[in-house]
C-alpha atoms as a PDB file:
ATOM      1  CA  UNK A   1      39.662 -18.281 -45.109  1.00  0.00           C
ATOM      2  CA  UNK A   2      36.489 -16.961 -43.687  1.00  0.00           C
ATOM      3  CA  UNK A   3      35.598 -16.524 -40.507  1.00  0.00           C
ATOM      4  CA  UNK A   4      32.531 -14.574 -40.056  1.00  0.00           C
ATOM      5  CA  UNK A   5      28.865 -15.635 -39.315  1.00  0.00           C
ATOM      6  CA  UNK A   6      26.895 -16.736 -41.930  1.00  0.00           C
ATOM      7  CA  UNK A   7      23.093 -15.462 -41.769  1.00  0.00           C
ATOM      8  CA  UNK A   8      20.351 -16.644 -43.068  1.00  0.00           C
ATOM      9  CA  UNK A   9      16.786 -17.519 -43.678  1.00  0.00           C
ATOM     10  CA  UNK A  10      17.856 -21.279 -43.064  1.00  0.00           C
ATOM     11  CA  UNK A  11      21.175 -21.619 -41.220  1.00  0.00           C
ATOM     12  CA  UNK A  12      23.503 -19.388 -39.014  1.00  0.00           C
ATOM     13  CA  UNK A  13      26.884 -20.536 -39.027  1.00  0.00           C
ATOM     14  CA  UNK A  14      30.306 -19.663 -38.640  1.00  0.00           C
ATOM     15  CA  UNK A  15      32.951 -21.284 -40.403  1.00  0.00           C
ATOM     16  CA  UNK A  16      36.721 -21.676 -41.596  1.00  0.00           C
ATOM     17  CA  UNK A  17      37.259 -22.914 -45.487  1.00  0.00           C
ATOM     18  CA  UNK A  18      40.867 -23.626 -45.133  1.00  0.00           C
ATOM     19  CA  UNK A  19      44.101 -23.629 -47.509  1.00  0.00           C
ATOM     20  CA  UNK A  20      46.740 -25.811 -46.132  1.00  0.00           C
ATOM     21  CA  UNK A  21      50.107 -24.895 -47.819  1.00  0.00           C
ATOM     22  CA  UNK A  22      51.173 -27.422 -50.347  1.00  0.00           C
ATOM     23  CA  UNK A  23      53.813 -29.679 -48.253  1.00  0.00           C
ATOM     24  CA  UNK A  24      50.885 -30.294 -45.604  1.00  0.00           C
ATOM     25  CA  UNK A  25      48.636 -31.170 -48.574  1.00  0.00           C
ATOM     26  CA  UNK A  26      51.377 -33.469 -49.897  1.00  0.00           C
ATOM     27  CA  UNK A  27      51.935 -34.884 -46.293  1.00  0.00           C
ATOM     28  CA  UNK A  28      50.236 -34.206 -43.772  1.00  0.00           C
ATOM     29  CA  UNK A  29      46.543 -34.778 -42.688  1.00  0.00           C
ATOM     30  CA  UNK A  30      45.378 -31.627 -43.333  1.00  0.00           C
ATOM     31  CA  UNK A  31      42.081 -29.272 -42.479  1.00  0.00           C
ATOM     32  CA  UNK A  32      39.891 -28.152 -45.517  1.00  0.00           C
ATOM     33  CA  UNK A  33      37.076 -26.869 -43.391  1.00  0.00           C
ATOM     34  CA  UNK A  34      36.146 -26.766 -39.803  1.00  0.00           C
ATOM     35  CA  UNK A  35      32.521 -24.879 -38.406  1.00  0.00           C
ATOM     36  CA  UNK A  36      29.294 -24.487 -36.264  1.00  0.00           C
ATOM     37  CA  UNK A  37      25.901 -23.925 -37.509  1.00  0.00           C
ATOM     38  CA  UNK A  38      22.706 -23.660 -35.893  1.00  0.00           C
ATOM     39  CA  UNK A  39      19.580 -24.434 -38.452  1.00  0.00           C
ATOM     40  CA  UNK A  40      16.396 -22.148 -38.399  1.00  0.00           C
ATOM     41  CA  UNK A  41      14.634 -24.359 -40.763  1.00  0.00           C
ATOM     42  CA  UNK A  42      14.664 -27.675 -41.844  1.00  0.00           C
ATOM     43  CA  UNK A  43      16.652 -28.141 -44.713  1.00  0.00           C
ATOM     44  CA  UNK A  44      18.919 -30.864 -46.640  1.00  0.00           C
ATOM     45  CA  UNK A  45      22.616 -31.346 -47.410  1.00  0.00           C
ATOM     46  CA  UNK A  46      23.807 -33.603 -50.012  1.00  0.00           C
ATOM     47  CA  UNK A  47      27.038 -34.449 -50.809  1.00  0.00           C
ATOM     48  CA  UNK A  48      28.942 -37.348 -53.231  1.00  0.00           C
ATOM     49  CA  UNK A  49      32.279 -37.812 -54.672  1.00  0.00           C
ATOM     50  CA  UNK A  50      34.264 -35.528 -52.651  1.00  0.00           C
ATOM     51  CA  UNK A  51      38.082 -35.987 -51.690  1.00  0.00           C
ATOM     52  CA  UNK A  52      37.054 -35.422 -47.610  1.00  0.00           C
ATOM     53  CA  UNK A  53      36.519 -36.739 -44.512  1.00  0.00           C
ATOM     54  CA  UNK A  54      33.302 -35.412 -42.360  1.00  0.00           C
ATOM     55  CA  UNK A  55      33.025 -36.015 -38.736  1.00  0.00           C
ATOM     56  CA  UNK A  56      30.688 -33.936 -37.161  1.00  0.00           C
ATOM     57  CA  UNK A  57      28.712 -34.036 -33.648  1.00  0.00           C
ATOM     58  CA  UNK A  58      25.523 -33.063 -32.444  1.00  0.00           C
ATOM     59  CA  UNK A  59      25.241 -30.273 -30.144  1.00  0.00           C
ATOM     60  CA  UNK A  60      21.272 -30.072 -29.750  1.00  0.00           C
ATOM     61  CA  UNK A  61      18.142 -30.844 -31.778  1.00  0.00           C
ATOM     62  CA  UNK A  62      17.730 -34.110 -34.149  1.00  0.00           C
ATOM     63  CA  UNK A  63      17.836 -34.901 -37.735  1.00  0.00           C
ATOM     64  CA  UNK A  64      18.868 -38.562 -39.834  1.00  0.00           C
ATOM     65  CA  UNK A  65      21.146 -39.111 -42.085  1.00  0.00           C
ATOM     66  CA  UNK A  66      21.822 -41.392 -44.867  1.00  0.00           C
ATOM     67  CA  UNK A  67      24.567 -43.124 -46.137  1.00  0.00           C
ATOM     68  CA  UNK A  68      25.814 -46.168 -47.539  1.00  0.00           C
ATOM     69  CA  UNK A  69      21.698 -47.278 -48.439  1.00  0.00           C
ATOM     70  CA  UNK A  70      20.833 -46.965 -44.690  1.00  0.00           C
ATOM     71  CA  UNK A  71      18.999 -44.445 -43.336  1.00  0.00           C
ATOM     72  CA  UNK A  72      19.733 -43.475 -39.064  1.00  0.00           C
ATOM     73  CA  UNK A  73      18.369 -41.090 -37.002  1.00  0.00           C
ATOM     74  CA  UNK A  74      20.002 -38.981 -35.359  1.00  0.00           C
ATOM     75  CA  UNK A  75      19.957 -37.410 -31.910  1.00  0.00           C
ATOM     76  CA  UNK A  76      21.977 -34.513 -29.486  1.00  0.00           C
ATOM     77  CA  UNK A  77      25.524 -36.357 -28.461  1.00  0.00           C
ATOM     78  CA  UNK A  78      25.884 -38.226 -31.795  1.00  0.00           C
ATOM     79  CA  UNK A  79      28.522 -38.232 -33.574  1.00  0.00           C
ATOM     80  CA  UNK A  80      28.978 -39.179 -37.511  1.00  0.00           C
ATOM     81  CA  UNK A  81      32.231 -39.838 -39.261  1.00  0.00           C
ATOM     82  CA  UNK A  82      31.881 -40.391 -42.840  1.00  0.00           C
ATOM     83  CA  UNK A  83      33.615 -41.239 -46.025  1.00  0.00           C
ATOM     84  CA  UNK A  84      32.541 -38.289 -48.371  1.00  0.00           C
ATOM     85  CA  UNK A  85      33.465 -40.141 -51.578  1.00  0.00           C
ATOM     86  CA  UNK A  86      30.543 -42.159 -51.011  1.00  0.00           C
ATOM     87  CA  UNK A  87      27.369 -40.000 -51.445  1.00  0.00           C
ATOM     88  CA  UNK A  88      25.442 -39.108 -48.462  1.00  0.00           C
ATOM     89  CA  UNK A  89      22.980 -36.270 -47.179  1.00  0.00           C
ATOM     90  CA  UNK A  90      21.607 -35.266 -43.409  1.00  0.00           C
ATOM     91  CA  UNK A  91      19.332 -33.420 -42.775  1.00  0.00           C
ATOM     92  CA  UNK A  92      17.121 -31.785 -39.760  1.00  0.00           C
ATOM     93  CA  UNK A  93      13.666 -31.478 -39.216  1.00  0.00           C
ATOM     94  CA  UNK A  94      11.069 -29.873 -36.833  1.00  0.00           C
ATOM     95  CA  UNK A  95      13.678 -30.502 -33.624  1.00  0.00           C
ATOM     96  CA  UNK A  96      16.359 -28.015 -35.561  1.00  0.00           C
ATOM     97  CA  UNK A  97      19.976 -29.005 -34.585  1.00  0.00           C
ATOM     98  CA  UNK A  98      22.978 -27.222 -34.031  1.00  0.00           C
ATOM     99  CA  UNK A  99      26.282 -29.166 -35.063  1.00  0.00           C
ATOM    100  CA  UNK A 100      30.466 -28.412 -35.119  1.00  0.00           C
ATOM    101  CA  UNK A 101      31.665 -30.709 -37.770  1.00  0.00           C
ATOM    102  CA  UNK A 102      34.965 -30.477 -39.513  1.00  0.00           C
ATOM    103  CA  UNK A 103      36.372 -31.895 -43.441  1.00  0.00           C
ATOM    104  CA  UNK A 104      39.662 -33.152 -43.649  1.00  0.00           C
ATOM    105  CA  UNK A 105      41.539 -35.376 -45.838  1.00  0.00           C
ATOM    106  CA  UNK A 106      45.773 -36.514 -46.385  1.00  0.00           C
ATOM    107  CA  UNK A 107      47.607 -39.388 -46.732  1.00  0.00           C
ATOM    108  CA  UNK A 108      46.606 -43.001 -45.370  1.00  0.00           C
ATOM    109  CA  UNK A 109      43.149 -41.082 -44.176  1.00  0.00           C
ATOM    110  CA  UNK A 110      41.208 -43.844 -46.370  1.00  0.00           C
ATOM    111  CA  UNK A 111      43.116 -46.673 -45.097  1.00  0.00           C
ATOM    112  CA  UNK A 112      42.668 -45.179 -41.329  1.00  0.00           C
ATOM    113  CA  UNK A 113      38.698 -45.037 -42.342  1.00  0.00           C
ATOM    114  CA  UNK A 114      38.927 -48.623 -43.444  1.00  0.00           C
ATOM    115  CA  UNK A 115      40.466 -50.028 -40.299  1.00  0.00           C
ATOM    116  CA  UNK A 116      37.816 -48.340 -38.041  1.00  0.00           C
ATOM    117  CA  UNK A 117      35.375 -49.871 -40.065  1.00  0.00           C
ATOM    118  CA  UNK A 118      36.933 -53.031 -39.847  1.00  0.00           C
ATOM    119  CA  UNK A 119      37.167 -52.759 -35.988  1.00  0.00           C
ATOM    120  CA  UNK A 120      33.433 -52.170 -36.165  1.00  0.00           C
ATOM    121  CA  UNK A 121      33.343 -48.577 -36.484  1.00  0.00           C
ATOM    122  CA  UNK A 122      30.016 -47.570 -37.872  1.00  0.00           C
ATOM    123  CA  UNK A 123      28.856 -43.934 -39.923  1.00  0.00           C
ATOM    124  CA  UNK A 124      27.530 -42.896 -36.297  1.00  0.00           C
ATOM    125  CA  UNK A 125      28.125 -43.612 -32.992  1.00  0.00           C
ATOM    126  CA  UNK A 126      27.272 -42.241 -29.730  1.00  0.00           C
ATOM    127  CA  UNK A 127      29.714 -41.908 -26.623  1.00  0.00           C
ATOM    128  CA  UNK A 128      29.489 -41.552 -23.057  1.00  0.00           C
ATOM    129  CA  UNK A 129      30.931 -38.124 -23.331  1.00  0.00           C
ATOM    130  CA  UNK A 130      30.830 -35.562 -26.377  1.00  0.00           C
ATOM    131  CA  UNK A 131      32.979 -32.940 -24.604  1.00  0.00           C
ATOM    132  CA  UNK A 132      36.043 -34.520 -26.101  1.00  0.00           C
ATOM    133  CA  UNK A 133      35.331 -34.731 -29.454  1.00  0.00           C
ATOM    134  CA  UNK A 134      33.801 -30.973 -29.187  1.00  0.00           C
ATOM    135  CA  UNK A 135      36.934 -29.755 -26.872  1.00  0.00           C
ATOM    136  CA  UNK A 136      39.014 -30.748 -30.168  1.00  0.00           C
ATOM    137  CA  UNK A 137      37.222 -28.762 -32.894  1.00  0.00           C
ATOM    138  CA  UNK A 138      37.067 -25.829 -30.836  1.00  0.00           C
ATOM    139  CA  UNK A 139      40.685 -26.370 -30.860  1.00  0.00           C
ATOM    140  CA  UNK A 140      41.166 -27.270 -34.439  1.00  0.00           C
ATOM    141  CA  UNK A 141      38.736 -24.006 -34.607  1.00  0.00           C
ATOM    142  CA  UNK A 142      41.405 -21.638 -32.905  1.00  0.00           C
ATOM    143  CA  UNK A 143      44.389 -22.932 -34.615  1.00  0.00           C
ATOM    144  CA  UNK A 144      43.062 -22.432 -38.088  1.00  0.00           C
ATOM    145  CA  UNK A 145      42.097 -18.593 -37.478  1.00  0.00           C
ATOM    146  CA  UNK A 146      45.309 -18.267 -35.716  1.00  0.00           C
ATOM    147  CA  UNK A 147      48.816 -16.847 -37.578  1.00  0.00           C
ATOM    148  CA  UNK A 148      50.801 -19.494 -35.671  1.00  0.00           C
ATOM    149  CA  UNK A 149      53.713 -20.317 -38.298  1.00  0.00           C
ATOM    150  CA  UNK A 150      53.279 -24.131 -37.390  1.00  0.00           C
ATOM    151  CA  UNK A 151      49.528 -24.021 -37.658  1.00  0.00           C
ATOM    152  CA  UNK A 152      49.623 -26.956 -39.987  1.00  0.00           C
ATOM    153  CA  UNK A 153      51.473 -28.837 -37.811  1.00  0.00           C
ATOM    154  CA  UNK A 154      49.578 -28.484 -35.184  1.00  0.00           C
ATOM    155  CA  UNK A 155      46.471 -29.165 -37.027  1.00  0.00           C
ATOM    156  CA  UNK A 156      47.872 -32.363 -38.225  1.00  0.00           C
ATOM    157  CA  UNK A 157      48.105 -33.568 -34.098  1.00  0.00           C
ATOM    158  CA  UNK A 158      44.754 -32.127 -33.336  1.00  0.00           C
ATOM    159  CA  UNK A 159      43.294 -34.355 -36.309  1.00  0.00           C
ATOM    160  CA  UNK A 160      45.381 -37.340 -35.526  1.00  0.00           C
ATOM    161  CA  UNK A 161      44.318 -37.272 -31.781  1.00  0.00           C
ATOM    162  CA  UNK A 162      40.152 -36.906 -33.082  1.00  0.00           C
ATOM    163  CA  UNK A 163      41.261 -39.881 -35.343  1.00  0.00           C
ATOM    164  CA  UNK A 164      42.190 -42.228 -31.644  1.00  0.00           C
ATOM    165  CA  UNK A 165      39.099 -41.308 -30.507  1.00  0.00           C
ATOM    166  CA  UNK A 166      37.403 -42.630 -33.033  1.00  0.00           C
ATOM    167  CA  UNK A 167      39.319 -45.706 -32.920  1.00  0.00           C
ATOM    168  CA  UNK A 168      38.948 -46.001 -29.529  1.00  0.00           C
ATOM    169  CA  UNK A 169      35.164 -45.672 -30.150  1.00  0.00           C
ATOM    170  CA  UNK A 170      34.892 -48.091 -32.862  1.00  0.00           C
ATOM    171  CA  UNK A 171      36.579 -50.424 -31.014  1.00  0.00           C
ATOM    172  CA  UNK A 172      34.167 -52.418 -27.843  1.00  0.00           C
ATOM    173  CA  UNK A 173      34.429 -56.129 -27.858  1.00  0.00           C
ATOM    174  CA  UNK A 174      32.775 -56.910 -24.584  1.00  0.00           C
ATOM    175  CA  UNK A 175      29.977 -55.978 -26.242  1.00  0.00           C
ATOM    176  CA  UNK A 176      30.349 -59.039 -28.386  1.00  0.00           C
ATOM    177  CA  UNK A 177      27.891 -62.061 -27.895  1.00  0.00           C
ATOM    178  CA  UNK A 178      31.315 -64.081 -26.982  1.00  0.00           C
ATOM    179  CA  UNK A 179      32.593 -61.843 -24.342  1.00  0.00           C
ATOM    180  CA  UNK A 180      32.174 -63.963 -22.102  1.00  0.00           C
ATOM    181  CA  UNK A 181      35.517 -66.000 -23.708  1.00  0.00           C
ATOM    182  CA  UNK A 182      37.515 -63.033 -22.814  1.00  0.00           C
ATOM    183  CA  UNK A 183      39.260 -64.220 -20.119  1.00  0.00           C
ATOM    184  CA  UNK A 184      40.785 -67.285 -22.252  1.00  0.00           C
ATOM    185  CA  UNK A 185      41.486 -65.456 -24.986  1.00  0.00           C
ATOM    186  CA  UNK A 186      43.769 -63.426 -22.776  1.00  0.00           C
ATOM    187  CA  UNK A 187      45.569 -66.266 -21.773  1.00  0.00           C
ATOM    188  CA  UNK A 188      46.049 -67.414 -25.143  1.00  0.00           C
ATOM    189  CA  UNK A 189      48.139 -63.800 -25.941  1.00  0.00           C
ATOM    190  CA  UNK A 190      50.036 -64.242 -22.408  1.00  0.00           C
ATOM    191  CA  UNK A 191      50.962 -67.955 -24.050  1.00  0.00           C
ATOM    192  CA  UNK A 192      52.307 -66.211 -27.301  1.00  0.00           C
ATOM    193  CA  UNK A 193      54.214 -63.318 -24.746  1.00  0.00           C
ATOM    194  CA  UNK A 194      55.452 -66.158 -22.756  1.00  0.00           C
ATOM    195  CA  UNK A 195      56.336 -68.721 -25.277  1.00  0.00           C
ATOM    196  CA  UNK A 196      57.258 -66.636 -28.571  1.00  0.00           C
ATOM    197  CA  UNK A 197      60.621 -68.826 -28.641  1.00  0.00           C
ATOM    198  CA  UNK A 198      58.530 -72.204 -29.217  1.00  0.00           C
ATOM    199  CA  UNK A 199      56.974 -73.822 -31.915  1.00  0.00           C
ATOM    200  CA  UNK A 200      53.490 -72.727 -32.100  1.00  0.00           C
ATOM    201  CA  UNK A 201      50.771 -73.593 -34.132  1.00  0.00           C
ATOM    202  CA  UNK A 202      47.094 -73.227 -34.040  1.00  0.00           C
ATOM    203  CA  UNK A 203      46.145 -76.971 -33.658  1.00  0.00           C
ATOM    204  CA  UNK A 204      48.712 -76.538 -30.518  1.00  0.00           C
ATOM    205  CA  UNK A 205      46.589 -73.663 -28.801  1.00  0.00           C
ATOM    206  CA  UNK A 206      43.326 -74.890 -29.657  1.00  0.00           C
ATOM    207  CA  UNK A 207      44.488 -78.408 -27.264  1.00  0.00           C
ATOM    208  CA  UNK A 208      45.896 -76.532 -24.844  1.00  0.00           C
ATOM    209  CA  UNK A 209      43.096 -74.081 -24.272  1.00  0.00           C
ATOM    210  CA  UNK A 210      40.425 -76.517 -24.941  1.00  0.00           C
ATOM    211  CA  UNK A 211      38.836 -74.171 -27.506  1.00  0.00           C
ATOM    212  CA  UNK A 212      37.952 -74.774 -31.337  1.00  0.00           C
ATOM    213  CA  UNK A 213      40.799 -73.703 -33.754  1.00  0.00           C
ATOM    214  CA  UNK A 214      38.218 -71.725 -35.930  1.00  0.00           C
ATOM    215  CA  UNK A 215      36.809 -70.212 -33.390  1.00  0.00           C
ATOM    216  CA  UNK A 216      39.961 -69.065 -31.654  1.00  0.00           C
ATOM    217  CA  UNK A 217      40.862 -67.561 -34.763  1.00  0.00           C
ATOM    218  CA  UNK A 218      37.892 -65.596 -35.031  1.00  0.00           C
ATOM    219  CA  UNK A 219      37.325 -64.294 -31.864  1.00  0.00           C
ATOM    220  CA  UNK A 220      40.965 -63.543 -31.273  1.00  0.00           C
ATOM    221  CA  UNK A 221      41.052 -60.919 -33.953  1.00  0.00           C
ATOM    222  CA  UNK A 222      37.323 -59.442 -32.778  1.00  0.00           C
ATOM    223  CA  UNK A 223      39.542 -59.140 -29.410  1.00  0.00           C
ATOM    224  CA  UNK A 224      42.762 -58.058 -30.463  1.00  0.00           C
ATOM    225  CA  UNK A 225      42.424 -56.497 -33.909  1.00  0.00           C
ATOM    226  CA  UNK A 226      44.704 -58.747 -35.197  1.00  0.00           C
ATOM    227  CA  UNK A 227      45.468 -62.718 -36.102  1.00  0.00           C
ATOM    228  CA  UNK A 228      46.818 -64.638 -33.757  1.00  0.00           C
ATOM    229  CA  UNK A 229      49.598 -65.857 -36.245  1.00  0.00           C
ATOM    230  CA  UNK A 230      50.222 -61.742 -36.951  1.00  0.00           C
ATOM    231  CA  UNK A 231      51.007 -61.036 -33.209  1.00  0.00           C
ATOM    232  CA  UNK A 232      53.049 -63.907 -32.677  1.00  0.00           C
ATOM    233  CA  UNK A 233      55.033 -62.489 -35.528  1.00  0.00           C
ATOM    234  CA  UNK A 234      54.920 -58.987 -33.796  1.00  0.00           C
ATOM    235  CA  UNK A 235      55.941 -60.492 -30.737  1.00  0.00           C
ATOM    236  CA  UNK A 236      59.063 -62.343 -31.978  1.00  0.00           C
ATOM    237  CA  UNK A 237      60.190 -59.308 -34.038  1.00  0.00           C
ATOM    238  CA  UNK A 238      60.330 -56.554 -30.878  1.00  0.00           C
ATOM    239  CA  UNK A 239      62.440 -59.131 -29.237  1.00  0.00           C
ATOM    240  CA  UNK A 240      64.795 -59.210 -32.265  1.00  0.00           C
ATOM    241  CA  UNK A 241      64.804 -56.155 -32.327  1.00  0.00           C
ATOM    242  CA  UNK A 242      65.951 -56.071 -28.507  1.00  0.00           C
ATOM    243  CA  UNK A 243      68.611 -58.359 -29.101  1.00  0.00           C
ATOM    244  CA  UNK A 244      69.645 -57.060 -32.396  1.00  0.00           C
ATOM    245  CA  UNK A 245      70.361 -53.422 -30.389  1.00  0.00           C
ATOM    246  CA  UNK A 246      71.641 -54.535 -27.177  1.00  0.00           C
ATOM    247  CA  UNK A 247      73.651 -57.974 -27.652  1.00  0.00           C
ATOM    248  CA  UNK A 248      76.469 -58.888 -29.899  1.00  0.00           C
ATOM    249  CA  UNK A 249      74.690 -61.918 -31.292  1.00  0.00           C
ATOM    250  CA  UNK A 250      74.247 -62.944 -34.461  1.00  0.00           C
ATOM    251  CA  UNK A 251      71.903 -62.530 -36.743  1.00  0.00           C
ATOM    252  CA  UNK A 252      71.268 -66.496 -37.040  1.00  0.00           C
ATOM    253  CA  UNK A 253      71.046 -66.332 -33.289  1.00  0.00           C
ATOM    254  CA  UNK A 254      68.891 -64.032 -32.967  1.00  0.00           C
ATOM    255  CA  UNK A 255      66.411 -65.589 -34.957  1.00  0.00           C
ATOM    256  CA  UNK A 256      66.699 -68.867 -33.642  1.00  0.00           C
ATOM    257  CA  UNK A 257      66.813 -67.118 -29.686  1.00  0.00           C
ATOM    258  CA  UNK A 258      63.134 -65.590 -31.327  1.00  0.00           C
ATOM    259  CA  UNK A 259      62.074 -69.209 -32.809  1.00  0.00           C
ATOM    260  CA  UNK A 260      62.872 -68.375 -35.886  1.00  0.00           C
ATOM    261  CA  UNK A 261      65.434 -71.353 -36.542  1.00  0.00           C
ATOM    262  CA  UNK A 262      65.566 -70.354 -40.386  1.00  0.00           C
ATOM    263  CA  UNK A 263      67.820 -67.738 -40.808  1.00  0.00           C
ATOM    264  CA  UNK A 264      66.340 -66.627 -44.628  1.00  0.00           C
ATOM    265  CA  UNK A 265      62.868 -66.401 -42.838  1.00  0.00           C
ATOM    266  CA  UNK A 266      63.739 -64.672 -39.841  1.00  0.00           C
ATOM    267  CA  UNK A 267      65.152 -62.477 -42.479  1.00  0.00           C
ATOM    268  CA  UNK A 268      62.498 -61.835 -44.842  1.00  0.00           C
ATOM    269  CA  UNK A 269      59.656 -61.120 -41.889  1.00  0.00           C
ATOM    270  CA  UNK A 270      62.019 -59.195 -40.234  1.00  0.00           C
ATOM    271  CA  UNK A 271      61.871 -56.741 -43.603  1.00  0.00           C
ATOM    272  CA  UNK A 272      58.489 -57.092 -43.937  1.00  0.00           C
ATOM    273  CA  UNK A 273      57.210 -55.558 -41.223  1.00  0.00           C
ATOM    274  CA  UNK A 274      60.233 -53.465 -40.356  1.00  0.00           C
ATOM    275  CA  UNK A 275      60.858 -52.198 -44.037  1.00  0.00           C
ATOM    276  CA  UNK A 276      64.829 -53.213 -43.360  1.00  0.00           C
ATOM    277  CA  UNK A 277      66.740 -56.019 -42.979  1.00  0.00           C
ATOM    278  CA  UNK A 278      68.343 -57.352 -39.445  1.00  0.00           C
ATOM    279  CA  UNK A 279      71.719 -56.170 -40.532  1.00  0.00           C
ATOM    280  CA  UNK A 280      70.582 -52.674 -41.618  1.00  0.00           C
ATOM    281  CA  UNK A 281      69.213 -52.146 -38.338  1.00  0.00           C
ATOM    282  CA  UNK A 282      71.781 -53.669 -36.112  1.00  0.00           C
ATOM    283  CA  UNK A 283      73.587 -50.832 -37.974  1.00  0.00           C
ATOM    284  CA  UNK A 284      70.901 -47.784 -37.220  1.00  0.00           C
ATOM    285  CA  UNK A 285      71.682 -47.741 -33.922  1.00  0.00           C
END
């Protein structure tokens, strides 16, 4: 760990290279390095193949970075989040910046990286408000130098909580050329929260909303993050799960009560997304 300035002809900065212990490397998202630095020149910083996550905002000044083949420029109140096993470099030029960024890395990181892509969540971005993201690494910041015997812990909730705002950043479908749809697409999902116990199909909700089936199916999951067929399963299942903890029913019934008249595929779906069976979790609780 080091926490004392860093100066130079190029850079000042002060920053944290952190060892997490070995359980929160195992399990936990964990920090590997968390600092500010203010350049006094312009200067480079490449980087490829590296087990990390960067996200990093712009306190003042201007630079670009590149990434993926693209090239962006970049300005004070942007913020960059980046997948550091792909190669990439930023740099700053005349208009030197001054930047907090932190690395990080654990379990499921990649697959939380790919769903804010897939929700539209792009290498930078720039919010309303930058005070957030900066409020957390100054947090991060403090934890890390501090002896606290659950700093990894803690670390772990500070990272988890920059991770939702990302999401919540990557994630702004009324700015979508079919936003104006929005309002029937919520009425399909109050349909499926209404009428989980029917028979539903697609061609079904296409006639009754008056809308094409393909394009239903597209812009429901632009809206919603997910299919339409995946939340009606969602839906049915936290009843289940309702019924399964707070009635005597049985299991049959309680598929069929969810329309799921098939007992063996009430069953199976009910594992899939719960990772148990009805049975073994009638008996959890």
């Amino acid at each position: 760990m080091d926490t004392s300035f860093f100066y130079g002809d190029v850079v000042e900065s002060k920053r944290i290279l952190y060892t997490p212990s070995p359980f929160a490397r195992t399990n936990l998202i964990h920090l590997q390095e968390i600092g500010q630095l203010t350049a006094h020149q312009p200067h480079t910083s490449r980087r490829k193949n590296l087990s990390s996550f960067l996200f990093f905002t712009i306190m003042s000044g201007s630079g670009r970075l590149e990434y993926g083949g693209c090239s962006y420029a970049l300005s004070a109140g942007d913020c960059v989040f980046l997948d550091c096993r792909k190669a990439y470099a930023h740099y700053t030029g005349e208009d030197l910046w001054t930047l907090m960024w932190v690395h990080f890395y654990g379990p499921n990181v990649k697959n939380i990286y790919e769903k804010y892509t897939e929700r539209g969540g792009g290498p930078f971005f720039h919010p309303q408000n930058t005070k957030g993201f900066e409020q957390l690494l100054g947090e991060l910041y403090r934890i890390a130098e501090s002896a606290d015997y659950l700093r990894d812990m803690k670390i772990m909730e500070k990272l988890t909580s920059l991770l939702v705002l990302l999401m919540e950043e990557s994630w702004h479908p009324e700015k979508r050329k079919e936003a104006s749809k929005k309002q029937n697409l919520l009425e399909v999902k109050e349909y499926l929260d209404q009428h989980y116990t029917e028979a539903i199909s697609l061609d079904l909700l296409a006639k009754q909303f008056y809308i094409n089936k393909f394009y239903l199916t597209r812009i429901f999951k632009e809206q919603f993050g997910t299919s339409i067929n995946h939340y009606l399963m969602e839906v049915r299942i936290t009843h289940a799960k309702q019924l399964l903890r707070f009635t005597d029913m049985t299991v049959e019934a309680v598929g069929a009560e969810c329309g799921m008249e098939d007992a063996n595929y009430f069953s199976r779906l009910f594992k899939k997304l719960e990772g148990i069976s009805p049975g073994e979790f009638r008996k959890m609780w």
